[in-house]
Structure formats: C-alpha cells, structure tokens
Protein backbone atom coordinates (compact mmCIF):
# COMPACT_ATOMS: atom_id res chain seq x y z
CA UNK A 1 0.00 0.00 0.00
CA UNK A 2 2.87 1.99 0.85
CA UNK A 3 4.11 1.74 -2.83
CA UNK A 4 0.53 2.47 -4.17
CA UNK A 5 0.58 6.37 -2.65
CA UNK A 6 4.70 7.10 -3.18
CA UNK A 7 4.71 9.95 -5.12
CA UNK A 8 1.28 10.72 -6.41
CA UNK A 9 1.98 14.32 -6.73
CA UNK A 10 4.99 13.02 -9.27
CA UNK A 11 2.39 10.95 -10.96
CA UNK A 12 0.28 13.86 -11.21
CA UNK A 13 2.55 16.59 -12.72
CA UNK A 14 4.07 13.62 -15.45
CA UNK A 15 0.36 12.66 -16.31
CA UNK A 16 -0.18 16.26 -16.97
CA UNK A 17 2.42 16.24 -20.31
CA UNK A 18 0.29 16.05 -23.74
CA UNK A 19 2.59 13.28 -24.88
CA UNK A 20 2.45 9.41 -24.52
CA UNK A 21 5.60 8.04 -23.11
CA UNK A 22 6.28 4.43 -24.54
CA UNK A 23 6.15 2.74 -21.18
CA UNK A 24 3.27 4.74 -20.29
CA UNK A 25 1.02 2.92 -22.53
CA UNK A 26 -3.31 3.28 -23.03
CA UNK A 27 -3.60 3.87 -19.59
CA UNK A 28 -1.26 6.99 -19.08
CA UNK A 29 -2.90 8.28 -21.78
CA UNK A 30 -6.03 8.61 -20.58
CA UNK A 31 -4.58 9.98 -17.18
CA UNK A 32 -2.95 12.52 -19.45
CA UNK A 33 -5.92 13.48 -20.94
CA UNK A 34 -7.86 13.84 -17.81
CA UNK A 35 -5.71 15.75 -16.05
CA UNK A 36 -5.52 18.17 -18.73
CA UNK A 37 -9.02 18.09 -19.40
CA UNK A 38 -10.08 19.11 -15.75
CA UNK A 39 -7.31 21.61 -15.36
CA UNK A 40 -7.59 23.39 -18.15
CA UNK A 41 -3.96 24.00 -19.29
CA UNK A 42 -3.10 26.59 -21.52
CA UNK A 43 -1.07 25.78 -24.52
CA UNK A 44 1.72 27.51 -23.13
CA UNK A 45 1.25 25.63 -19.40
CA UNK A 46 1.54 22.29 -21.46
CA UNK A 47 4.76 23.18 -23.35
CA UNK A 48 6.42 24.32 -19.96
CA UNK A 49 5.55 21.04 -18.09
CA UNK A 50 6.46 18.81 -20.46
CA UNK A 51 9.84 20.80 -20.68
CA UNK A 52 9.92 19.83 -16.69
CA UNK A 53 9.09 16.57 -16.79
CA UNK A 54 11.77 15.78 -19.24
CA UNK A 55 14.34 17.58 -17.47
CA UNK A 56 12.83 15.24 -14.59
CA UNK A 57 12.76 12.20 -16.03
CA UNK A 58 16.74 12.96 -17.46
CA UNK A 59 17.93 13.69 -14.03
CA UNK A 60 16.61 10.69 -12.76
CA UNK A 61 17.86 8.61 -15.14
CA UNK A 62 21.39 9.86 -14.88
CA UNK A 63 20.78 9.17 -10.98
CA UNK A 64 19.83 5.86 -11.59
CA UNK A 65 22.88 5.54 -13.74
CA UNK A 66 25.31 6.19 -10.79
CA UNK A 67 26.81 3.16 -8.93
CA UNK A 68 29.06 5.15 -6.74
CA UNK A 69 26.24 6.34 -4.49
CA UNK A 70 24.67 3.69 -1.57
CA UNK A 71 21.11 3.46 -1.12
CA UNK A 72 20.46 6.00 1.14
CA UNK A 73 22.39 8.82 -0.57
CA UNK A 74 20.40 7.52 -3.69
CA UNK A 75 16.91 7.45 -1.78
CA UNK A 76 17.68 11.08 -0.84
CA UNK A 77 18.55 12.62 -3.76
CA UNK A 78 15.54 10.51 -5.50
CA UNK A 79 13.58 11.93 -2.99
CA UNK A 80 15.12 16.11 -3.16
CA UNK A 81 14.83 15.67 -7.21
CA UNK A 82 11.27 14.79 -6.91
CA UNK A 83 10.54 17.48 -4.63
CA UNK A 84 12.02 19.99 -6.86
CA UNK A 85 10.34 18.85 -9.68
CA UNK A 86 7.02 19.28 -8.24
CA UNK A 87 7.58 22.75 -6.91
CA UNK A 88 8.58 23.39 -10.33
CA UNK A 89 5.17 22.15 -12.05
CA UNK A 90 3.67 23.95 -8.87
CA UNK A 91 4.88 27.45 -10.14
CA UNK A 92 3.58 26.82 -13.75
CA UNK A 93 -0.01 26.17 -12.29
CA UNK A 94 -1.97 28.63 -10.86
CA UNK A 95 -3.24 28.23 -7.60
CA UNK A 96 -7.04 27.66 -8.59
CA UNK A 97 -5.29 24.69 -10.78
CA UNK A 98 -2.89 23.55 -7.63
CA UNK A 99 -6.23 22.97 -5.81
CA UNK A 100 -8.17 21.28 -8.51
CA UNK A 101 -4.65 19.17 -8.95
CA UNK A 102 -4.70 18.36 -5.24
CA UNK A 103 -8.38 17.34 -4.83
CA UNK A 104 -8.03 15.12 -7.93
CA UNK A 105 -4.96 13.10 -6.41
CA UNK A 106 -7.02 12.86 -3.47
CA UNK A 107 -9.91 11.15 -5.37
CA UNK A 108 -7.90 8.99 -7.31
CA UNK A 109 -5.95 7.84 -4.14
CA UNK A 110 -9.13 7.03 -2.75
CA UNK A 111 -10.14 4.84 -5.52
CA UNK A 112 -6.48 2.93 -5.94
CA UNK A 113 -6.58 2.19 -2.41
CA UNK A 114 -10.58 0.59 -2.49
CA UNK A 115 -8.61 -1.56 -5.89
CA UNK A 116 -5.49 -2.17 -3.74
CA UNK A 117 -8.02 -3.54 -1.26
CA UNK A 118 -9.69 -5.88 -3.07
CA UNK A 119 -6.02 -7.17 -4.33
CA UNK A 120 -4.74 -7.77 -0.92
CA UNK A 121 -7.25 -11.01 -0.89
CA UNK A 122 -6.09 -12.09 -3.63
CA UNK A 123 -2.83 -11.83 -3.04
CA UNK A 124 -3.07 -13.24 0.75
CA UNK A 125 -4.43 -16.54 -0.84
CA UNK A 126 -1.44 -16.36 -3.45
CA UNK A 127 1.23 -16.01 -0.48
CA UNK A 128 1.87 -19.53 -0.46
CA UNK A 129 2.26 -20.28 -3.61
CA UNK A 130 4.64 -17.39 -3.59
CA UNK A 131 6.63 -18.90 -1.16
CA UNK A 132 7.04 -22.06 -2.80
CA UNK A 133 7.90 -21.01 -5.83
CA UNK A 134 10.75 -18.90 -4.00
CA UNK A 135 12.36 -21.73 -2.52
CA UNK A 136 12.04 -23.40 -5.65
CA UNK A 137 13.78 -20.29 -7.27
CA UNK A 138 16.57 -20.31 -4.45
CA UNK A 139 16.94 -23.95 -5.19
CA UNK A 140 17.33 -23.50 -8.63
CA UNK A 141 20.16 -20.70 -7.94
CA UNK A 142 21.67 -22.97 -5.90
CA UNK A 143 22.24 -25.72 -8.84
CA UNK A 144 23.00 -23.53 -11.17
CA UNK A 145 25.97 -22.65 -8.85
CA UNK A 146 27.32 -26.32 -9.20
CA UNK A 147 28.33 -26.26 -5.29
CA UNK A 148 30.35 -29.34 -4.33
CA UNK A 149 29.38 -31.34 -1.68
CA UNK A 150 31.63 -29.77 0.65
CA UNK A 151 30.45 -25.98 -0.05
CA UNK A 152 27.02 -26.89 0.87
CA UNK A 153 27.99 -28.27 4.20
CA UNK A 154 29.95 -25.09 4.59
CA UNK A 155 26.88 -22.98 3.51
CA UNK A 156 24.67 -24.57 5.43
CA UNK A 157 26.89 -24.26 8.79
CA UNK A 158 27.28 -20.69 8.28
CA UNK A 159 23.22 -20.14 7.72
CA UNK A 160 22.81 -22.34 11.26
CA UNK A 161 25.89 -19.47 12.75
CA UNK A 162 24.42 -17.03 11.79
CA UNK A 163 20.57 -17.87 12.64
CA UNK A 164 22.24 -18.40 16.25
CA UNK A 165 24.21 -15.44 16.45
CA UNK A 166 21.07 -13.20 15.18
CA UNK A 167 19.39 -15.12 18.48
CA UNK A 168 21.79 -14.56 20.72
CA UNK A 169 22.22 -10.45 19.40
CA UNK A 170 18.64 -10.20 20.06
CA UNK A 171 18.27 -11.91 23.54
CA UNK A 172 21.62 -9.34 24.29
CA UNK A 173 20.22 -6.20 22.81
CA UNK A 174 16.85 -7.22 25.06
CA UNK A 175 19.16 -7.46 28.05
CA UNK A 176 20.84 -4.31 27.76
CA UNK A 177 17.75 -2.76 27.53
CA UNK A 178 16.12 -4.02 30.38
CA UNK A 179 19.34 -2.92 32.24
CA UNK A 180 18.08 0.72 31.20
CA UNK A 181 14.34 0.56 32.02
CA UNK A 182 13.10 0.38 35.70
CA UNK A 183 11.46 -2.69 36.99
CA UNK A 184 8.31 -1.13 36.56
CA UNK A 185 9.08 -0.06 32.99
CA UNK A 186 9.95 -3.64 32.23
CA UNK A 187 6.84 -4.41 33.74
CA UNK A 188 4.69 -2.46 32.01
CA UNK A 189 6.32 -3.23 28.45
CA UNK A 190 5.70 -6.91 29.19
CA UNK A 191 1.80 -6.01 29.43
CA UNK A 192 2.08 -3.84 26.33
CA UNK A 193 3.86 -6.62 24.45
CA UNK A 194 1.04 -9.31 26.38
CA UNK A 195 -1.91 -6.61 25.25
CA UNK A 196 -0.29 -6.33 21.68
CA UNK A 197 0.28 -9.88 20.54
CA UNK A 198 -3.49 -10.67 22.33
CA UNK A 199 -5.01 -7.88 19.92
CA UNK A 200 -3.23 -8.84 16.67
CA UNK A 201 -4.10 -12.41 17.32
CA UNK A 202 -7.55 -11.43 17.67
CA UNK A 203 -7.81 -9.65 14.74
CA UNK A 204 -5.63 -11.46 11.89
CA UNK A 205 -5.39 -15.09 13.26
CA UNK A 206 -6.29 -16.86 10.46
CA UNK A 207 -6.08 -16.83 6.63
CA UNK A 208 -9.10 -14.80 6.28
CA UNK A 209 -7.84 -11.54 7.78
CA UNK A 210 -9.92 -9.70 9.77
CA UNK A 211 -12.61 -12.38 10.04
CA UNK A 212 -12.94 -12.53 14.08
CA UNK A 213 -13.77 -8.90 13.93
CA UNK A 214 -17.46 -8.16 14.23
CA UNK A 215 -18.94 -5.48 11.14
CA UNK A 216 -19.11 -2.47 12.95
CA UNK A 217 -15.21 -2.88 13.84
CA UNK A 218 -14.50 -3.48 10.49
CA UNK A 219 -16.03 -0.37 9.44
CA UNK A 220 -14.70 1.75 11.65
CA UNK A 221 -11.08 0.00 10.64
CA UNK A 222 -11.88 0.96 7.27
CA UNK A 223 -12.70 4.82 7.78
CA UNK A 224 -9.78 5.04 9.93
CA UNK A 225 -7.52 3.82 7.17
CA UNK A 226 -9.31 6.00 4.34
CA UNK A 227 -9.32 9.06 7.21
CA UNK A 228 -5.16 8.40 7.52
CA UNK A 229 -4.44 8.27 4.12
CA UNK A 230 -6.59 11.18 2.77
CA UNK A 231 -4.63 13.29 5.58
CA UNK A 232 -1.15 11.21 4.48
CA UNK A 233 -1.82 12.93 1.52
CA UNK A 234 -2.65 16.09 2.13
CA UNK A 235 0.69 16.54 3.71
CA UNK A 236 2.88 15.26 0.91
CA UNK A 237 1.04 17.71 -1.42
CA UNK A 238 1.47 20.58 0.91
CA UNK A 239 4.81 22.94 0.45
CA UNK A 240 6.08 22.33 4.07
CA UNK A 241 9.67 22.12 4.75
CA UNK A 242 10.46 18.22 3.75
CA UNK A 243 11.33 17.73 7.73
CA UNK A 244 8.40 19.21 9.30
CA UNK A 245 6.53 17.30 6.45
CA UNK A 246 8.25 14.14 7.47
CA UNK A 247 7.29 14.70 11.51
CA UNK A 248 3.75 15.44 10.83
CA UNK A 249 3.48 12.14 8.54
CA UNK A 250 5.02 10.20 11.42
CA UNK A 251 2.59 11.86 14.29
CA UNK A 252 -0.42 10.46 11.25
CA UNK A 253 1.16 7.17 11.45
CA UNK A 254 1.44 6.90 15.21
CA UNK A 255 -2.22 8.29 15.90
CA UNK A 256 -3.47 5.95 13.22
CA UNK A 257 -1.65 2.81 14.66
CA UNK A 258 -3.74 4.01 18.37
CA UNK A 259 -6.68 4.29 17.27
CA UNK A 260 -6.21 1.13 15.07
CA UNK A 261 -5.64 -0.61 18.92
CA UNK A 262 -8.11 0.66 20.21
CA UNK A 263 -11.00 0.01 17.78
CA UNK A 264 -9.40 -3.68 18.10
CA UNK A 265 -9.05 -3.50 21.98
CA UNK A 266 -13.12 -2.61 21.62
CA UNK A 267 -13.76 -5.16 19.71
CA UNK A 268 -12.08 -8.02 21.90
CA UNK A 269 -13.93 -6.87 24.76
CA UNK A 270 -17.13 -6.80 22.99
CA UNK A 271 -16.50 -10.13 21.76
CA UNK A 272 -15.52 -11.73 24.98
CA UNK A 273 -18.46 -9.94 27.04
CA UNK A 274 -20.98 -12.11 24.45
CA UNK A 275 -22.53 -15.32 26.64
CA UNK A 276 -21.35 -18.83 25.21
C-alpha cells in the first residue's frame, strides 16, 4: 500500500504532459488526458511542463545511472529531485489549478486504495504459492551454482551461525535494555507486548484476515484507514519544509496505529463480554 501512494503528486505533474511516453502505454494516456481536461492547461502551461518533466525524467535517469552512491544517498537525492520537480510544475499552475490538482490526487488515491483492497485477498491466498515457488527459485540458484558437496555443508553451517548469532544479538540487545528501564518499565512493556500480541491475534489469526472482527469494527477500521491516508496525503502535497513534512506524517502514522488498537481493543472486549 505503501508503494501504491509514493509519489502521487509526481504521478500527477508527469500525467499532466500532452505526450504518450512508450512505457506509459493506453492507460497513461487517458490519465494525461484527464488531467488536462479538468485543469484546463493553456497551450503555453503544457509546453512548460512537459519541458519539466523531461528535465525530470533525465535527471533521474542519470541518478539511476550512478553506482558510486549507496542506497540512502540515492533514496535522498531521489527523494530532493522529486521534490524539486514538483515545486517546479507547482509554479507553472496557478493556484485555482494547484487545488483542482490536489483534490483530484485525493480522489484517485481514494479509488487505488478501495482496488489495492480488493487485491490484498487475492494476493493473501497467493502467499503460499509465492513462497514455494521462492524456494524453488533459491533452489534452482543454488544448482545452477554447481556447489560441491563440501560448499554446501559449509553454507549450510554458516546459515545455522548465523541464525544463532542473530538469536543470541537479540536476547543481548533485550538485556541491555532491560538494564536501562526500571522494573516497573519492564513491567509495564511486558503487558504492552502481552496486550499487543493478544489484539493482533484477535484480529488477523487466520487466513481470512480480519474475520474474528465483528462489522461495525470493520467499518470503523476501514474509515480510519481511508481518514489516515486522505490526511497522508494532504501533507505530501502541501509545500512544508520536507522535515516538518516528514514529523507530521510520522505523528499520522502513530495516531493511526492508536486508534487502530483501540477500535481492536473494543472489539475483543465486545467479543468476549458475548454469553457462550
């Protein structure tokens, strides 16, 4: 879902060019037109953001290009590139058309995520199949390596070292911490983890999801989501500075992950009050 709302604004200044790019296809076409159709660009509006959007699309292609940079560096410049290129597309519109631009992204977010929706059942009954035909991949990898007899033991050892020493880190990093809280703060993250695991059992045990969860819940669950990501995206479409837009996204998440408890919470207690 994450992946399904990067960068809309992007999406929305490219879609705005009169052109079809070759990867773009039928579909991108049609966004093209749209957008065009309900901003009403001037000639002279088009010319200037397709100018932009190539510029765009050059610098990130010569980004992509570099190997010298590691993924961070190449996240963040992805991510500064991106924001200048919409501020640029932002000064070509005027701000009757900035509106109309934001309130359309907002729309068709709404509508990808009620398709991305629908997908994730799909896709939850294709997990395992997924998974199998991963290992079959790896295993496939693996023979077309030619290993000897003696480099799989070796492999193998180092997988069971290393599964032990990731153990072991953990149960030490767990340590150290608890050497940090009070005994009451150990305490209380005990219940918290208790509370937690008790909640997400309730809710997702299962392959069906969300089936233990009674309609109401559901609902609720649903306009919290919709609520989170229509205010998600009002903040990456805004002009803040990129850290106070980052801090305001992660004060969305957090509220939306406690009320998301909550409305579970609620529904657990609901659910166990009910007589037998």
């Amino acid at each position: 879902m994450k992946r399904l709302f990067l960068s809309l604004a992007i999406i929305a200044s490219i879609s705005l060019t009169a052109s079809v790019s070759a990867q773009g296809g039928k579909r991108d076409g049609k966004r093209s037109a749209d957008f065009q159709k309900e901003l009403n660009l001037t000639a002279e509006q088009k010319e200037k953001v397709e100018s932009t959007n190539k510029d765009f699309k050059s610098k990130m292609a010569e980004l992509r290009a570099k190997s010298d940079l590691s993924k961070e560096d190449r996240q963040a410049k992805a991510k500064e590139l991106r924001t200048q290129h919409q501020t640029a597309v932002n000064n070509i519109l005027t701000p009757d058309q900035q509106t109309k631009m934001k309130e359309l992204m907002a729309q068709r977010g709404t509508r990808d995520m009620k398709k991305g929706g629908k997908e994730l059942g799909m896709r939850g009954k294709k997990d395992g199949r997924s998974q199998d035909l991963r290992a079959d991949r790896r295993g496939d990898r693996m023979k077309d390596l030619n290993l000897t007899d003696d480099q799989k033991q070796k492999i193998k050892a180092l997988n069971e070292d290393f599964k032990t020493k990731s153990r072991d880190l953990a149960k030490q990093h767990r340590e150290e911490l608890n050497k940090v809280y009070t005994p009451e703060q150990q305490n209380k993250l005990k219940e918290f983890r208790k509370d937690f695991n008790k909640d997400r059992r309730f809710a997702f045990d299962g392959r069906r999801g969300m089936a233990k969860l009674d309609e109401a819940s559901k609902t609720k669950l649903k306009s919290l989501r919709e609520n989170f990501e229509k205010e998600k995206k009002a903040v990456e479409l805004s002009r803040i500075a990129p850290d106070a837009q980052k801090q305001k996204i992660a004060d969305l998440r957090q509220n939306f992950r406690k009320e998301k408890q909550e409305i579970i919470k609620e529904a657990r207690k609901t659910q166990n009050s009910k007589p037998v």
